[in-house]
Protein backbone atom coordinates (compact mmCIF):
# COMPACT_ATOMS: atom_id res chain seq x y z
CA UNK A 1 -24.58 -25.31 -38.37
CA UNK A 2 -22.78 -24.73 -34.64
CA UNK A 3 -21.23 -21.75 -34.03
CA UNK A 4 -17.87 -22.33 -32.50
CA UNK A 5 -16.63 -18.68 -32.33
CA UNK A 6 -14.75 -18.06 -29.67
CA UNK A 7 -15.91 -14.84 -27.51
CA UNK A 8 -14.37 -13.91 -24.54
CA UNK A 9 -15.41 -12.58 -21.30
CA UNK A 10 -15.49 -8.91 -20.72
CA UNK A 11 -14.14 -7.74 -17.97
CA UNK A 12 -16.98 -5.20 -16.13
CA UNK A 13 -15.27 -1.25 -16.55
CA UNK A 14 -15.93 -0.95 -12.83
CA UNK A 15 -13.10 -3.44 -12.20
CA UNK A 16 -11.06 -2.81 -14.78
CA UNK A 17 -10.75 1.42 -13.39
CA UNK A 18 -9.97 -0.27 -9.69
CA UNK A 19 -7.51 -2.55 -10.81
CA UNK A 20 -5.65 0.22 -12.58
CA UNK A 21 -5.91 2.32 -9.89
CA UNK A 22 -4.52 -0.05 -6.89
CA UNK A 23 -1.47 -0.86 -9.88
CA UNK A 24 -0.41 2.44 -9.73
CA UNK A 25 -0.76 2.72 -6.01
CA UNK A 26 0.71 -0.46 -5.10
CA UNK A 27 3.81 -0.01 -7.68
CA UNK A 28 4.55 3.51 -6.07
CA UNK A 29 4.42 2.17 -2.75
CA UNK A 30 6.01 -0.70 -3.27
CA UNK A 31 8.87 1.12 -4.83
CA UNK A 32 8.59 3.54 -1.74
CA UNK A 33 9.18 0.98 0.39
CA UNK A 34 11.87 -1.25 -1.22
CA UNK A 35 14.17 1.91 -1.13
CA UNK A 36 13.52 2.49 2.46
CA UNK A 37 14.24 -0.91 2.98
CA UNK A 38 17.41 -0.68 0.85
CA UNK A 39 18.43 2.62 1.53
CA UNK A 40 17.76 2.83 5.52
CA UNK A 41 21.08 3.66 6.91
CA UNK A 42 22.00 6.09 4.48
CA UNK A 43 18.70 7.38 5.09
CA UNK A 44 18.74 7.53 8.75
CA UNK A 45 22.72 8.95 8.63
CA UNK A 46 21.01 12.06 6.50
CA UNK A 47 18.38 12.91 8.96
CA UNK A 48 20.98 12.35 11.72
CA UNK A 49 22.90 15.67 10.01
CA UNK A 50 19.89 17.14 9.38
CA UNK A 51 18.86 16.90 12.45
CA UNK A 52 21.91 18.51 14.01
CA UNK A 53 21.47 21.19 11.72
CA UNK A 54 17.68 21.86 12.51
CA UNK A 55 18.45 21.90 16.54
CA UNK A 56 21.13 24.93 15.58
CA UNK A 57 18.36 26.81 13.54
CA UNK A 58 15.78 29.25 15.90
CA UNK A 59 13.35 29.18 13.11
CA UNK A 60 12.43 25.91 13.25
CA UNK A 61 9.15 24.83 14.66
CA UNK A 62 9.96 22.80 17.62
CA UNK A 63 6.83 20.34 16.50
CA UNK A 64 9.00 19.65 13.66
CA UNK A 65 12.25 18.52 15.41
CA UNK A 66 9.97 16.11 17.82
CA UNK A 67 8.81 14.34 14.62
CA UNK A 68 12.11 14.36 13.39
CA UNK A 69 13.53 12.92 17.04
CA UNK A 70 10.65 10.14 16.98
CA UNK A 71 11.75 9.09 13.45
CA UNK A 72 15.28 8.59 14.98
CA UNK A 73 14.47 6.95 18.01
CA UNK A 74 12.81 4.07 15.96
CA UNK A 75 16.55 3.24 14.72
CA UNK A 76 17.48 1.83 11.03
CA UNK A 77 16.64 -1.65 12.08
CA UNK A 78 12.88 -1.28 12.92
CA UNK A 79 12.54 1.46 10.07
CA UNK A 80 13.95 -1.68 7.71
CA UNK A 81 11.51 -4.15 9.39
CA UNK A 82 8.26 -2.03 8.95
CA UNK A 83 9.22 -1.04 5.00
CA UNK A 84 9.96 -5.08 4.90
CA UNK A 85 6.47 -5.85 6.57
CA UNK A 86 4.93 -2.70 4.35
CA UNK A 87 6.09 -4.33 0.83
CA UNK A 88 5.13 -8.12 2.17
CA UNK A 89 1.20 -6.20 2.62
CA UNK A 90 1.39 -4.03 -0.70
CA UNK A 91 2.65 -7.47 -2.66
CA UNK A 92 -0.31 -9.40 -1.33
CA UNK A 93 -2.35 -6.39 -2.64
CA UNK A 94 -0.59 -6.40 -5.55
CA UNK A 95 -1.19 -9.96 -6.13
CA UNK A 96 -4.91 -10.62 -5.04
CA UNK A 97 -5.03 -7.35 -7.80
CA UNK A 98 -3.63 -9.63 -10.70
CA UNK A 99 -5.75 -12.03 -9.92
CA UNK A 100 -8.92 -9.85 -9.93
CA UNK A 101 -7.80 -9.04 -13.21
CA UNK A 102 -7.61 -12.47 -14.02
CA UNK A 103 -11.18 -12.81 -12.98
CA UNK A 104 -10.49 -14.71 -10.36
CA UNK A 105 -12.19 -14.93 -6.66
CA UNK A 106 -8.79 -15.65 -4.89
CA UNK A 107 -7.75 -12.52 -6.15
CA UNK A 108 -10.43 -11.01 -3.90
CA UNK A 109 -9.34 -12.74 -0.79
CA UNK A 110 -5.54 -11.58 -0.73
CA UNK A 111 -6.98 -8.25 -1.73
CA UNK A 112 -9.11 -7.97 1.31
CA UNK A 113 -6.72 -9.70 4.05
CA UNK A 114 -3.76 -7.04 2.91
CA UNK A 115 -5.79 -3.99 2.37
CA UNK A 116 -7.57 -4.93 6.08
CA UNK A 117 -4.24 -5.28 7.52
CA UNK A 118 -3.38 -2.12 6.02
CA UNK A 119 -6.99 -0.63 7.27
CA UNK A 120 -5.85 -1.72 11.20
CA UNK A 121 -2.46 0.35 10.46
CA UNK A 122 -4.59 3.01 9.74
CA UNK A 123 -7.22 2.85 12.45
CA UNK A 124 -4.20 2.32 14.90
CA UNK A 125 -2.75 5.85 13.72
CA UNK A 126 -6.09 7.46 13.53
CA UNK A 127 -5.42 7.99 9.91
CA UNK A 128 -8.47 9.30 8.53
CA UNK A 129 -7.97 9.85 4.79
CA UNK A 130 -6.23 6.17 4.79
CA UNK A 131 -9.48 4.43 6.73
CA UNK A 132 -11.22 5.97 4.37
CA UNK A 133 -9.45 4.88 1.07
CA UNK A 134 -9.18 1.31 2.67
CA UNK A 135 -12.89 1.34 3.17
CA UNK A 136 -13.57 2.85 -0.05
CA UNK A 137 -11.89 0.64 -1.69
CA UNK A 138 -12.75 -2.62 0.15
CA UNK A 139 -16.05 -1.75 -0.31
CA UNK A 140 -15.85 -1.47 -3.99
CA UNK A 141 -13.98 -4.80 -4.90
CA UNK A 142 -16.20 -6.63 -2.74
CA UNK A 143 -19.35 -5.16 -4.71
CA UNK A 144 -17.42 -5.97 -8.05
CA UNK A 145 -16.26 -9.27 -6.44
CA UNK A 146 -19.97 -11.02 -7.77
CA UNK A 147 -18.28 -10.69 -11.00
CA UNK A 148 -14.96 -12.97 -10.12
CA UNK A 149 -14.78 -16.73 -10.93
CA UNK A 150 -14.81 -18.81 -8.12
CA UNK A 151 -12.46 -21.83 -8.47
C-alpha cells in the first residue's frame, strides 16, 4: 500500500525568527515613513515654530538648533522624496521577506538589493549601528537562503 499523506515542508526556526523580525521592522518603518510622506508640511510648519521658539531660549544647546536648521534647509519637498524613496526600499524588503517566507529564492534577491541599498545609506552617513544590522542581517538570510526554493 502507497502512502499518499500529505506532509509539508517545515520552514527552518532560523528563518522563521528573521522573517518575524524584519516584519516588525519593516511595518514600523514603513508606517514611519508613509506619515512623513503624508504629513511633511505640517511637519515641517511645526519645526518652523519650534524652531523660532528654540533660537529665543539661552538654554538650548546650539548643536541642537544646527540639526534643527539642516532639517529645514532640506525643505518639505526633498523630505517627501526621501520618505517616498525610503518606503519604495522598505517595500522591496518587505516583499523579498514574504517571499522568504514563502520559501522562495526570489524572496532572497529583493531582500538583498533593498537591504544593500539601505546598507550604502548607511555607510554614506557613517551609521555604525545601521551597517551593522544591514550586515547582520544580510549575512544571516544569505546563510538561511540554502534553504529557499529556487524557481
Amino acid at each position: 500500500m502507497e502512502n499518499t499523506e500529505f506532509i509539508p515542508e517545515e520552514k527552518p526556526q532560523g528563518l522563521k525568527v528573521l522573517c518575524i523580525l524584519t516584519f516588525i521592522y519593516t511595518s514600523f518603518m514603513g508606517i514611519f515613513s508613509l506619515m512623513g510622506l503624508i504629513f511633511a508640511k505640517p511637519f515641517f510648519s511645526f519645526m518652523n515654530n519650534l524652531y523660532a521658539q528654540m533660537e529665543s531660549n539661552p538654554d538650548v544647546e546650539p548643536k541642537q538648533l544646527e540639526q534643527i536648521q539642516k532639517l529645514l534647509e532640506m525643505g518639505v519637498g526633498k523630505f517627501a522624496i526621501m520618505c517616498g524613496v525610503f518606503l519604495l526600499i522598505i517595500g522591496a524588503s518587505f516583499y523579498g521577506t514574504v517571499q522568504m517566507w514563502q520559501m522562495r529564492y526570489k524572496g532572497f534577491i529583493f531582500y538583498a538589493v533593498a537591504n544593500a541599498m539601505l546598507l550604502v545609506s548607511n555607510a554614506v552617513q557613517l551609521n555604525i549601528f545601521g551597517i551593522v544590522m544591514d550586515v547582520l542581517f544580510l549575512s544571516l538570510y544569505y546563510w538561511q537562503s540554502k534553504n529557499l526554493k529556487r524557481e
